[in-house]
N, C-alpha and C. Protein backbone atom coordinates (compact mmCIF):
# COMPACT_ATOMS: atom_id res chain seq x y z
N UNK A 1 -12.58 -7.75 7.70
CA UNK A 1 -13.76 -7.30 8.42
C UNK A 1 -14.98 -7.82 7.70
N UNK A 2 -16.05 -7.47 8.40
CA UNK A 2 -16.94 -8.12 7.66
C UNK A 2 -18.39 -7.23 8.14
N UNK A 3 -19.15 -7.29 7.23
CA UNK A 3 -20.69 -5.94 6.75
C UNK A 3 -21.81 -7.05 7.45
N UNK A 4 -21.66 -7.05 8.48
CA UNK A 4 -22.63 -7.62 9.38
C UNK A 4 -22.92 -6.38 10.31
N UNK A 5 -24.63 -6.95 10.71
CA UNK A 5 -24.87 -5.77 11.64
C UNK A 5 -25.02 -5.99 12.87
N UNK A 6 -24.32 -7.33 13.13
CA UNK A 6 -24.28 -8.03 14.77
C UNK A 6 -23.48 -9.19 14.98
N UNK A 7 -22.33 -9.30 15.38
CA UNK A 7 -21.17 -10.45 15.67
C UNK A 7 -20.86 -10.38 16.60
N UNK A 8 -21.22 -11.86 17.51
CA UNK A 8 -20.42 -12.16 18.90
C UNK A 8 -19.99 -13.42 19.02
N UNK A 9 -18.85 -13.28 19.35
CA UNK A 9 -17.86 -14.62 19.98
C UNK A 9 -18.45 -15.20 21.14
N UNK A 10 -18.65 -16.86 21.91
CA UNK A 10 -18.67 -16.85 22.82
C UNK A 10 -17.66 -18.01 22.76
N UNK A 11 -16.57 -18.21 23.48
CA UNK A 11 -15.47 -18.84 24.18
C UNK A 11 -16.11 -19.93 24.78
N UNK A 12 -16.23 -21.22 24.14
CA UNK A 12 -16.92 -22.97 25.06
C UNK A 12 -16.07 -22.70 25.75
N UNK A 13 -14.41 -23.18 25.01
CA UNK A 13 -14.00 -24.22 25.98
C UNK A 13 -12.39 -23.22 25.15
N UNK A 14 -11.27 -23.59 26.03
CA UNK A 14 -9.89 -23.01 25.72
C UNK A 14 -10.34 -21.86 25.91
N UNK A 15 -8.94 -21.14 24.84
CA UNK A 15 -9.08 -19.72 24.72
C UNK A 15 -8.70 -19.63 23.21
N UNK A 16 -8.36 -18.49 22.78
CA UNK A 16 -8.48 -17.90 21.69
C UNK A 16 -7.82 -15.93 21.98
N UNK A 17 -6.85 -15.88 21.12
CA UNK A 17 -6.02 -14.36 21.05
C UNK A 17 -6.56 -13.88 19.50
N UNK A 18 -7.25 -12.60 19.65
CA UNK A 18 -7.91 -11.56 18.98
C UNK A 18 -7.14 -10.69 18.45
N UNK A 19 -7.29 -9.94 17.21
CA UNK A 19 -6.70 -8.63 17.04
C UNK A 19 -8.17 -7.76 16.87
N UNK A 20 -8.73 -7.26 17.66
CA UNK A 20 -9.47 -6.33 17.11
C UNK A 20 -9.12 -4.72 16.97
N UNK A 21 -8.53 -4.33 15.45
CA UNK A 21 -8.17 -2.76 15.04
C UNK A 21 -6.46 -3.32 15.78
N UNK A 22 -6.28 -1.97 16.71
CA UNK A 22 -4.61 -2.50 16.55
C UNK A 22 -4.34 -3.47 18.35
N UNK A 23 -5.61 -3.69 18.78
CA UNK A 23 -5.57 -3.86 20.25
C UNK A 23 -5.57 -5.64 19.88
N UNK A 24 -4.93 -6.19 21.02
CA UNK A 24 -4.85 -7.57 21.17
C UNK A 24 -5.43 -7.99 22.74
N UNK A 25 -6.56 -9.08 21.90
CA UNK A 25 -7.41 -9.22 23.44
C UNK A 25 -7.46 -10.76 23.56
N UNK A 26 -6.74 -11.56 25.12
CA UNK A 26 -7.08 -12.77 24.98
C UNK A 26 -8.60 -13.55 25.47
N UNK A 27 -9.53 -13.90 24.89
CA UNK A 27 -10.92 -14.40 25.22
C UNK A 27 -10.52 -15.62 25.89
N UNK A 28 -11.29 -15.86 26.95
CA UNK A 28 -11.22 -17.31 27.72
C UNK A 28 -12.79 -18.37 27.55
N UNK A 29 -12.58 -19.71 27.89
CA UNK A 29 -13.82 -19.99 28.35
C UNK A 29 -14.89 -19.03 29.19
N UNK A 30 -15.83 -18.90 28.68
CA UNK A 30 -16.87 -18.14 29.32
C UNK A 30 -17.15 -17.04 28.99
N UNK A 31 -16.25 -16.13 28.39
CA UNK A 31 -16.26 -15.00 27.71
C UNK A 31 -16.86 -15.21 26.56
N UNK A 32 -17.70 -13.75 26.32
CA UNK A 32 -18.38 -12.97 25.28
C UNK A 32 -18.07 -12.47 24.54
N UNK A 33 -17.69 -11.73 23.36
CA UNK A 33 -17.04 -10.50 23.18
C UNK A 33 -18.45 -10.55 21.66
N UNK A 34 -18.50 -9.11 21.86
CA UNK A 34 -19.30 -8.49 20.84
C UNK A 34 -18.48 -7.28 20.23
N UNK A 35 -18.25 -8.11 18.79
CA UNK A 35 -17.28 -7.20 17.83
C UNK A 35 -18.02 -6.42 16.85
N UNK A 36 -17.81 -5.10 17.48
CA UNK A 36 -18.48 -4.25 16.88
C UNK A 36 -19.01 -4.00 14.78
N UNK A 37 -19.95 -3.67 14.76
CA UNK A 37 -19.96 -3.67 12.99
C UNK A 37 -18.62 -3.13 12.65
N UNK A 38 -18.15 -3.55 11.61
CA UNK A 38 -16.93 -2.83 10.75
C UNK A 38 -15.52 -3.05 11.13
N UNK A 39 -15.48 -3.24 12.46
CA UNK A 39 -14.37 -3.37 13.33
C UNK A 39 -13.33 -4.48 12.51
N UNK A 40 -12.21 -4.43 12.13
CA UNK A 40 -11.07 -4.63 11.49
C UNK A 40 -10.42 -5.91 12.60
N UNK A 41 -10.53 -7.07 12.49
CA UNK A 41 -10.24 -8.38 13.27
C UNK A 41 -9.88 -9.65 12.57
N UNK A 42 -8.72 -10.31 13.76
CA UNK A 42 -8.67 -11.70 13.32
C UNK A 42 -8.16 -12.75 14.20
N UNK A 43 -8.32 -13.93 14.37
CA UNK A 43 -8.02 -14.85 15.54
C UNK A 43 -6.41 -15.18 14.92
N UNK A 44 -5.27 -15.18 16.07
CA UNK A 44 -4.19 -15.18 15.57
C UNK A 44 -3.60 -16.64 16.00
N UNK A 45 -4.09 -16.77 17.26
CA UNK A 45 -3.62 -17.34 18.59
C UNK A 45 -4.79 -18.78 19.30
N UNK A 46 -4.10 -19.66 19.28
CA UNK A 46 -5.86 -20.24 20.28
C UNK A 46 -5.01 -21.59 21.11
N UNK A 47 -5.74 -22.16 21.61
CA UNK A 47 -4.69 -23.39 22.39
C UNK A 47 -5.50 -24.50 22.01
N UNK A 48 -5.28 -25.68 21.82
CA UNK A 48 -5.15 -26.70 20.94
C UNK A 48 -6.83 -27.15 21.11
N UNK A 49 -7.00 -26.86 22.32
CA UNK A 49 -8.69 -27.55 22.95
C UNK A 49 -9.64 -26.46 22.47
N UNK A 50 -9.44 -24.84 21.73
CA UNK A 50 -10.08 -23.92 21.60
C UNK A 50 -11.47 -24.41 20.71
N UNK A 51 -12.37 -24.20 21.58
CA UNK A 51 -13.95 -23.84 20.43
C UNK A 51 -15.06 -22.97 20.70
N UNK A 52 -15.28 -21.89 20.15
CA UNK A 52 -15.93 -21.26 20.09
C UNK A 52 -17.55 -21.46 19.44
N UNK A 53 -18.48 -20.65 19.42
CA UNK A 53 -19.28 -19.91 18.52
C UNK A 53 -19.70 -18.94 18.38
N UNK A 54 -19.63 -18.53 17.02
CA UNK A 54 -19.90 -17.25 16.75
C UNK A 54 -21.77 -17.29 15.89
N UNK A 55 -21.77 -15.95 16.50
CA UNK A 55 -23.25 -15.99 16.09
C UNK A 55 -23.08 -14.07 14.90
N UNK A 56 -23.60 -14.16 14.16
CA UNK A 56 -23.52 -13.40 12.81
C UNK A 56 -25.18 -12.87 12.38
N UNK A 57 -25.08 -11.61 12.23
CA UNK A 57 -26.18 -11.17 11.80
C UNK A 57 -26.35 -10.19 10.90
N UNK A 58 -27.04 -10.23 9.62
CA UNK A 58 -27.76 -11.42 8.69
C UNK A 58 -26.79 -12.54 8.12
N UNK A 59 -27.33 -13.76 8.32
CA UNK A 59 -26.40 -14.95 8.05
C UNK A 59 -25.70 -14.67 6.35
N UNK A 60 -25.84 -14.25 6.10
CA UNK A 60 -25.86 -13.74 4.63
C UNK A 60 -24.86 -12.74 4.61
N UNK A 61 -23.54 -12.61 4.91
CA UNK A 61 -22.63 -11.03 5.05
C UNK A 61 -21.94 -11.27 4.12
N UNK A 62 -21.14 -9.97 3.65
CA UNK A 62 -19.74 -9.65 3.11
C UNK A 62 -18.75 -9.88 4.08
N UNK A 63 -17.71 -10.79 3.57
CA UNK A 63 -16.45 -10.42 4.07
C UNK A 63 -15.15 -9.36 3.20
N UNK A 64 -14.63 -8.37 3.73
CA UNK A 64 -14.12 -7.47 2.66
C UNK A 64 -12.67 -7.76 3.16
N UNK A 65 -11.36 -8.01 2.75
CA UNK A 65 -10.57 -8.37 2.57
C UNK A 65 -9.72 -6.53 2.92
N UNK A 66 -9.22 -6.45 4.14
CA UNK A 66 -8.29 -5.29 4.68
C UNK A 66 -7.05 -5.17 4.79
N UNK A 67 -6.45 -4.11 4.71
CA UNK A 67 -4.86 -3.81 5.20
C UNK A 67 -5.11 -4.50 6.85
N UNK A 68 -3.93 -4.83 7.46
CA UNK A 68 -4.23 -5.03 9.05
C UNK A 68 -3.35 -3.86 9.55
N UNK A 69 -4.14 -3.20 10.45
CA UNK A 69 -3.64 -2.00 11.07
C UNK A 69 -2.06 -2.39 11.93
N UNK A 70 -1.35 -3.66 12.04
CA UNK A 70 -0.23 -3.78 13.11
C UNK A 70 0.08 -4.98 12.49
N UNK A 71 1.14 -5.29 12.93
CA UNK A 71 2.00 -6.43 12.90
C UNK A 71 1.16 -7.78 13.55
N UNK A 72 1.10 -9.16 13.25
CA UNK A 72 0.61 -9.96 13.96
C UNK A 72 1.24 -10.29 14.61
N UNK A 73 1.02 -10.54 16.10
CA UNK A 73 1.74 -11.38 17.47
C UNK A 73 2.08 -12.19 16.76
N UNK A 74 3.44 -13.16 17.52
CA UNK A 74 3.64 -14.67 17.58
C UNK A 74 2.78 -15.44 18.34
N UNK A 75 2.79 -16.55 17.43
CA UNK A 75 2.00 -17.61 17.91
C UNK A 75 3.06 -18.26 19.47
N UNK A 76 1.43 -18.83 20.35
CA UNK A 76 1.71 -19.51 21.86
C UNK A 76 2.40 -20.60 20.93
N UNK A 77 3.69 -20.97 21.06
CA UNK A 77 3.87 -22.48 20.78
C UNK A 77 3.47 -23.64 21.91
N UNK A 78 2.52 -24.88 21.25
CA UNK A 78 1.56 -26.01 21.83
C UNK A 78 2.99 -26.98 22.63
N UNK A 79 2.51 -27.25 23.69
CA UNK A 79 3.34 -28.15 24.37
C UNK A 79 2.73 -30.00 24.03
């Protein structure tokens, strides 16, 4: 997780599979997602064309190193 007081994903192009806490969410092109302060996350999953940006606020954060609340999915295997 990480001691920011504003983080959002936006999905260019592909997709990209989330763990945020114990929920698994897949983001597509075009999608937003605003991950809440503190919130316990990590990209597990993405398809080969995936690019994002993330925008972070203050550019300047902690990242703190967590237990993960669940098991990680298997990876999409790339054709």
């Amino acid at each position: 997780r990480h001691e920011a007081e504003f983080q959002v994903v936006i999905m260019t192009k592909g997709w990209a599979k989330f763990m945020y806490e114990d929920k698994e969410t897949l983001v597509e092109a075009g999608d937003v997602v605003h991950q809440r302060p503190g919130v316990r996350h990590y990209l597990f999953d993405y398809s080969p064309d995936m690019e994002y940006l993330e925008i972070v606020s203050p550019a300047d954060f902690k990242t703190v190193d967590v237990e993960p609340v669940c098991a990680i999915p298997p990876s999409t295997p790339w054709k």
